[in-house]
N, C-alpha and C. Protein backbone atom coordinates (compact mmCIF):
# COMPACT_ATOMS: atom_id res chain seq x y z
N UNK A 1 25.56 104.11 43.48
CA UNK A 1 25.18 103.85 44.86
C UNK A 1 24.45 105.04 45.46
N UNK A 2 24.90 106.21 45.29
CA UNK A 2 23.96 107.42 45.63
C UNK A 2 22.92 107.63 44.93
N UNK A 3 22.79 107.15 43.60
CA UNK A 3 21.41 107.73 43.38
C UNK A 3 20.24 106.43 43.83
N UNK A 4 21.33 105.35 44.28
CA UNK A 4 19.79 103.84 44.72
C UNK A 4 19.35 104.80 46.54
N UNK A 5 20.60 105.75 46.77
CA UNK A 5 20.65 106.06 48.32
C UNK A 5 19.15 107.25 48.00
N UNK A 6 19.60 107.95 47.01
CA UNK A 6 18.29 109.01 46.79
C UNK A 6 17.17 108.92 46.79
N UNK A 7 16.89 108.22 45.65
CA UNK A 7 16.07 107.17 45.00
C UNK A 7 14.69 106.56 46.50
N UNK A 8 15.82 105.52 47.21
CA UNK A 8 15.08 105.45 49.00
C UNK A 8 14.74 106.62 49.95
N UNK A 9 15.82 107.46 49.68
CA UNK A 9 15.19 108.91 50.68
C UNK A 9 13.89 109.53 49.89
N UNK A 10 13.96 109.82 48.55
CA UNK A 10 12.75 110.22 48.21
C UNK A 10 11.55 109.57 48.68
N UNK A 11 11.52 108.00 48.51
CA UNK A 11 10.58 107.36 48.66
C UNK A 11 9.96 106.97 50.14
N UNK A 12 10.94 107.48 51.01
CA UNK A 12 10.36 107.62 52.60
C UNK A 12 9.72 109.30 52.78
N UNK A 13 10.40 110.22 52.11
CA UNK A 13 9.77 111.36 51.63
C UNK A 13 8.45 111.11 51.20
N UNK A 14 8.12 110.23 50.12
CA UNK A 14 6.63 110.39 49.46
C UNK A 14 6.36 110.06 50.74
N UNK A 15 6.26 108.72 50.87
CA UNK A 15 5.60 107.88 52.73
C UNK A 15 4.83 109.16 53.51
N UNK A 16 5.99 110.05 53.53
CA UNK A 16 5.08 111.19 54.65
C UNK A 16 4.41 112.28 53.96
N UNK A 17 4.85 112.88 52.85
CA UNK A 17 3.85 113.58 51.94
C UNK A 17 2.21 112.96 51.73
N UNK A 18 2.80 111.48 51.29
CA UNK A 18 1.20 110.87 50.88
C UNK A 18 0.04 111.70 51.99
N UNK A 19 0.83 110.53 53.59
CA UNK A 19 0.33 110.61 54.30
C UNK A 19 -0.46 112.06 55.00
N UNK A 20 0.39 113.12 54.87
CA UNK A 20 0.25 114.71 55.08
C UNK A 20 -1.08 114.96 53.94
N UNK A 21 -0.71 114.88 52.83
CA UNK A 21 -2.07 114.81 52.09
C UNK A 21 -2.87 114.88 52.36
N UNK A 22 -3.26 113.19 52.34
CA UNK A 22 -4.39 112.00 52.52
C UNK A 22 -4.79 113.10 54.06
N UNK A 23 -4.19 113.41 55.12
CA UNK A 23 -5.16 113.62 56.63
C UNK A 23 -5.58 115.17 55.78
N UNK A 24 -5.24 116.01 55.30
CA UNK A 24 -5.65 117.28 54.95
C UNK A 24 -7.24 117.05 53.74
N UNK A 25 -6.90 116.20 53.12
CA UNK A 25 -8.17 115.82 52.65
C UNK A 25 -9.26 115.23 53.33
N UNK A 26 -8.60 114.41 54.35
CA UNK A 26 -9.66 114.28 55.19
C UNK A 26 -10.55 114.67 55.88
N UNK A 27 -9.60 115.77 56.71
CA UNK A 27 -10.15 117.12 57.47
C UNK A 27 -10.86 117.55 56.04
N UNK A 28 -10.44 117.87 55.13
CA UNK A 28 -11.73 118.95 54.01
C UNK A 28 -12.56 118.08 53.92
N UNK A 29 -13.07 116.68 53.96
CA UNK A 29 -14.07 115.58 53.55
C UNK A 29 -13.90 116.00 52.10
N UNK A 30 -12.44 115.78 51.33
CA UNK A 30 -12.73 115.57 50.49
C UNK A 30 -12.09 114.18 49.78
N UNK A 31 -11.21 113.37 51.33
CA UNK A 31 -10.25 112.42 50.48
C UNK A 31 -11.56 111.20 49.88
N UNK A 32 -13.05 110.92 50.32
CA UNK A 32 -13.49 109.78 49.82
C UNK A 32 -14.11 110.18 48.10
N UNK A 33 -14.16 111.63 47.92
CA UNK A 33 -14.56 112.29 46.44
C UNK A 33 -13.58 111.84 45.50
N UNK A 34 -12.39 112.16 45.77
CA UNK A 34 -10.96 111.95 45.54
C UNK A 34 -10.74 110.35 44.69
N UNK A 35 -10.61 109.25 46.23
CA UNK A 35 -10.60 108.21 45.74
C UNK A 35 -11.53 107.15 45.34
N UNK A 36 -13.07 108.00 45.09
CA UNK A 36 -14.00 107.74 44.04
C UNK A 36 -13.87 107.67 42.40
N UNK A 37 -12.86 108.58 42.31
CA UNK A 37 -13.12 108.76 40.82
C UNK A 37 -11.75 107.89 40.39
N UNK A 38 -12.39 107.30 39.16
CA UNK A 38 -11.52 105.75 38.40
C UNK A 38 -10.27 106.10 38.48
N UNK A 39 -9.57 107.14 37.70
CA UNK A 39 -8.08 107.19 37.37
C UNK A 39 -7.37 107.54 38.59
N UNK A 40 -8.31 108.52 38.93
CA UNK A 40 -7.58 109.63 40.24
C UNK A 40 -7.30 108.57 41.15
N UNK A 41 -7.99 108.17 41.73
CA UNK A 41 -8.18 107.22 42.80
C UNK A 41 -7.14 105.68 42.97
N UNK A 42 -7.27 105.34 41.63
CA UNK A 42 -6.53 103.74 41.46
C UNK A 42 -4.80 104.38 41.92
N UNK A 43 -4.93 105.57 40.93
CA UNK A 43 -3.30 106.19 41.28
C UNK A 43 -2.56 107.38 41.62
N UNK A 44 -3.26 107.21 42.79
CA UNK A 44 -3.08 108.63 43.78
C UNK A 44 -1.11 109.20 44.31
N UNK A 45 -1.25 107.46 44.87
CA UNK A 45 0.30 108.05 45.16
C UNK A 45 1.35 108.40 44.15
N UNK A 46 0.86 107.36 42.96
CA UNK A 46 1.96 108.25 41.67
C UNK A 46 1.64 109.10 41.54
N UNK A 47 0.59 109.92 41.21
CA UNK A 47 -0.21 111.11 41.01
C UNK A 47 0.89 112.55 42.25
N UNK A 48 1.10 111.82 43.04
CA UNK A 48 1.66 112.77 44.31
C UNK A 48 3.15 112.74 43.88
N UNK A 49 3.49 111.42 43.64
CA UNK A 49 5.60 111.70 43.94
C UNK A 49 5.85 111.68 42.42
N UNK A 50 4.32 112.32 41.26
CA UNK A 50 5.06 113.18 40.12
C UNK A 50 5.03 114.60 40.59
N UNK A 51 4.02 114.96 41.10
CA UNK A 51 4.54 116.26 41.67
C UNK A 51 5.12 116.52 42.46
N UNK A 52 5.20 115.66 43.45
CA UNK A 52 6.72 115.87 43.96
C UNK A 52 7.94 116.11 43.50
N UNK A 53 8.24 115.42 42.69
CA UNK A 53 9.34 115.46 41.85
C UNK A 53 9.15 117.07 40.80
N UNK A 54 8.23 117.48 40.66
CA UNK A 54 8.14 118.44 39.92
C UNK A 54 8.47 119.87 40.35
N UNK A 55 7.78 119.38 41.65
CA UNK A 55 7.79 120.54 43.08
C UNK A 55 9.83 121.11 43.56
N UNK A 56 10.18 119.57 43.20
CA UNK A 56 11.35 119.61 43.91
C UNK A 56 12.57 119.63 43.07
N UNK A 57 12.07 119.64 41.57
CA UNK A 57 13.33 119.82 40.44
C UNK A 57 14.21 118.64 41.03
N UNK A 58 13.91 117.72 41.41
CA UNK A 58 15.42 116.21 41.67
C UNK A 58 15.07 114.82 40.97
N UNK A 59 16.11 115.25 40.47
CA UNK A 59 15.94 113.94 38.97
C UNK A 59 17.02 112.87 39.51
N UNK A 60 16.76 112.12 40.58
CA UNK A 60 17.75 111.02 40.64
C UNK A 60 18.17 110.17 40.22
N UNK A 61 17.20 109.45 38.54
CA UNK A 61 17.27 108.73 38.06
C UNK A 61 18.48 109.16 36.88
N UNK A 62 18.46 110.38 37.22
CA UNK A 62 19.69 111.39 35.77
C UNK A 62 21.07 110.71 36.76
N UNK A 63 21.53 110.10 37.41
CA UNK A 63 23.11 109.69 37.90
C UNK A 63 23.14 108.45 37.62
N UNK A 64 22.04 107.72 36.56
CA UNK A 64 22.41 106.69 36.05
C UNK A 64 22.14 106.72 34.37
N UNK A 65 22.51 108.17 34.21
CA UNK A 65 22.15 108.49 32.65
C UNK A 65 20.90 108.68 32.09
N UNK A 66 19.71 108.58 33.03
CA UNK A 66 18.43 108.45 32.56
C UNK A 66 17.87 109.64 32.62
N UNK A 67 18.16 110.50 31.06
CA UNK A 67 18.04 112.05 31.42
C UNK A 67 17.41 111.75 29.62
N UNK A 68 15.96 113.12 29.80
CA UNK A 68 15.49 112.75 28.33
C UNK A 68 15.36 114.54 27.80
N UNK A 69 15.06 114.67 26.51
CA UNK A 69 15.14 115.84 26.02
C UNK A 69 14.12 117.27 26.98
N UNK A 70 13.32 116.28 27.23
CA UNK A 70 12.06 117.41 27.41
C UNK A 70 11.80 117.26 28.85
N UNK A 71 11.37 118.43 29.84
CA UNK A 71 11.53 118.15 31.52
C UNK A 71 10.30 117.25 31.49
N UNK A 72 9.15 117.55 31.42
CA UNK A 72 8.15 116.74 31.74
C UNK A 72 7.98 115.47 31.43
N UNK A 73 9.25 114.86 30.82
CA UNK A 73 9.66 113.20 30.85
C UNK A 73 10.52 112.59 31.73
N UNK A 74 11.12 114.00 32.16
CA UNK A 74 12.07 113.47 33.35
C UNK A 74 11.39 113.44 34.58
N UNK A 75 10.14 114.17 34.70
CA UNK A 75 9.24 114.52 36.23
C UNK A 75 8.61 113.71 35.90
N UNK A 76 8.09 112.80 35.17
CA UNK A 76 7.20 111.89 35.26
C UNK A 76 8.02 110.39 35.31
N UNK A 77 8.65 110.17 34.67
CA UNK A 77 9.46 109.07 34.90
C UNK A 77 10.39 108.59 36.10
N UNK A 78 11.10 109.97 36.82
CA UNK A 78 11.14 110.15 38.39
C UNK A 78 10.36 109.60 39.04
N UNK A 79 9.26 110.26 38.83
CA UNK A 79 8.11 109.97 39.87
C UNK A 79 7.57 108.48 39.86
N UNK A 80 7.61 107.78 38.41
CA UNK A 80 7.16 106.75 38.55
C UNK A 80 8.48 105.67 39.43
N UNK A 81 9.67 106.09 38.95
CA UNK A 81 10.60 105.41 39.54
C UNK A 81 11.27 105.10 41.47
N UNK A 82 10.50 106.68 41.53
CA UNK A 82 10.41 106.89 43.19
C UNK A 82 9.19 106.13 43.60
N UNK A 83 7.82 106.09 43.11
CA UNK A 83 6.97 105.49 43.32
C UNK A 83 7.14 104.33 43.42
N UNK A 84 7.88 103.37 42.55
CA UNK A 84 8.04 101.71 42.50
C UNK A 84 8.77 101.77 43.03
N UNK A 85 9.54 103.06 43.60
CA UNK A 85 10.67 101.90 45.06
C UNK A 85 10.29 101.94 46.23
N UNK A 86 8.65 101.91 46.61
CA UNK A 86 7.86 102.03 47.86
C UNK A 86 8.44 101.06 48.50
N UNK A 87 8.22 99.71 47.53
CA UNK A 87 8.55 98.45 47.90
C UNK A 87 9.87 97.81 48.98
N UNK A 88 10.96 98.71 48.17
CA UNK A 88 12.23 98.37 47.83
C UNK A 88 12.44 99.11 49.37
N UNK A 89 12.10 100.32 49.77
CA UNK A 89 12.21 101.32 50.71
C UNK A 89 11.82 100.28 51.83
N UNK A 90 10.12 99.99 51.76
CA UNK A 90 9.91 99.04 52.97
C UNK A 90 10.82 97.83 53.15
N UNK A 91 11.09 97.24 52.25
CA UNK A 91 12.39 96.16 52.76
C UNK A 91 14.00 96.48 53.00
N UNK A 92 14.20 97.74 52.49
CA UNK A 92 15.46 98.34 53.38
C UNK A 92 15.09 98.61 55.03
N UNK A 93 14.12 99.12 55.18
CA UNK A 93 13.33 100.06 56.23
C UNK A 93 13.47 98.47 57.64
N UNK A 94 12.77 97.38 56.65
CA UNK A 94 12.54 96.04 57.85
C UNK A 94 13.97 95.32 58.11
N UNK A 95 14.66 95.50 56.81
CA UNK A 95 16.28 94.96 56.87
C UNK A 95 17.15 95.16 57.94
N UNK A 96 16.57 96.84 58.03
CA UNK A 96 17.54 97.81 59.64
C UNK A 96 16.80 97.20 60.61
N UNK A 97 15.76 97.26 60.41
CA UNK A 97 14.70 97.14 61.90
C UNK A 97 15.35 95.50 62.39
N UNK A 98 15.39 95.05 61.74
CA UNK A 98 16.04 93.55 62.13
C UNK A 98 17.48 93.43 62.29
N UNK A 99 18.07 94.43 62.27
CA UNK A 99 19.75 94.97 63.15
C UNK A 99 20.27 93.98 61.50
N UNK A 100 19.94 93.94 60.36
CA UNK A 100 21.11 93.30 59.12
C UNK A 100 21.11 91.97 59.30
N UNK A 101 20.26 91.28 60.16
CA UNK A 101 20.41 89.58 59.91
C UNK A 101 18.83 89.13 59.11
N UNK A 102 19.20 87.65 58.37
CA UNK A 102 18.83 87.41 57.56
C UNK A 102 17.47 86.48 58.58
């Protein structure tokens, strides 16, 4: 239950990192260079909450055993796992906003 609780705090974390980013690139005119180019661009926000996760040494996915030999499988697999719970985050996020009724 704490690491699905982590797991969501990280991922309201990325939410405002992205966002902090994305306006700092803007101000440089460099966010449309950025999300020009094929790879960079299609996957920016994973691109961000792996370094996030890298930045921040927190492996939340390790309190459900998902811990691998080498770090840079655990910072990338984090990140992808914080990343796919964007989803999951926005429908906790609308769940509250609607006071828990269905």
């Amino acid at each position: 239950m704490y690491t699905l609780g982590a797991i969501l705090l990280l991922a309201v974390l990325l939410g405002g990192v992205v966002e902090v980013i994305d306006s700092v690139l803007e101000l440089a005119k460099l966010k449309a260079i950025i999300t020009k180019l094929p790879v960079i661009g299609a996957h920016w926000g994973l691109i961000i909450s792996i370094l996030m996760v890298w930045l921040l040494k927190s492996y939340p996915a390790g309190g459900w055993g998902l811990v691998f030999e080498n770090k840079w499988e655990n910072v990338v697999v984090n990140g992808a796992i914080i990343y796919g719970a964007i989803p999951l985050k926005d429908a906790v996020v609308s769940m509250v906003n609607k006071g828990l009724r269905a």
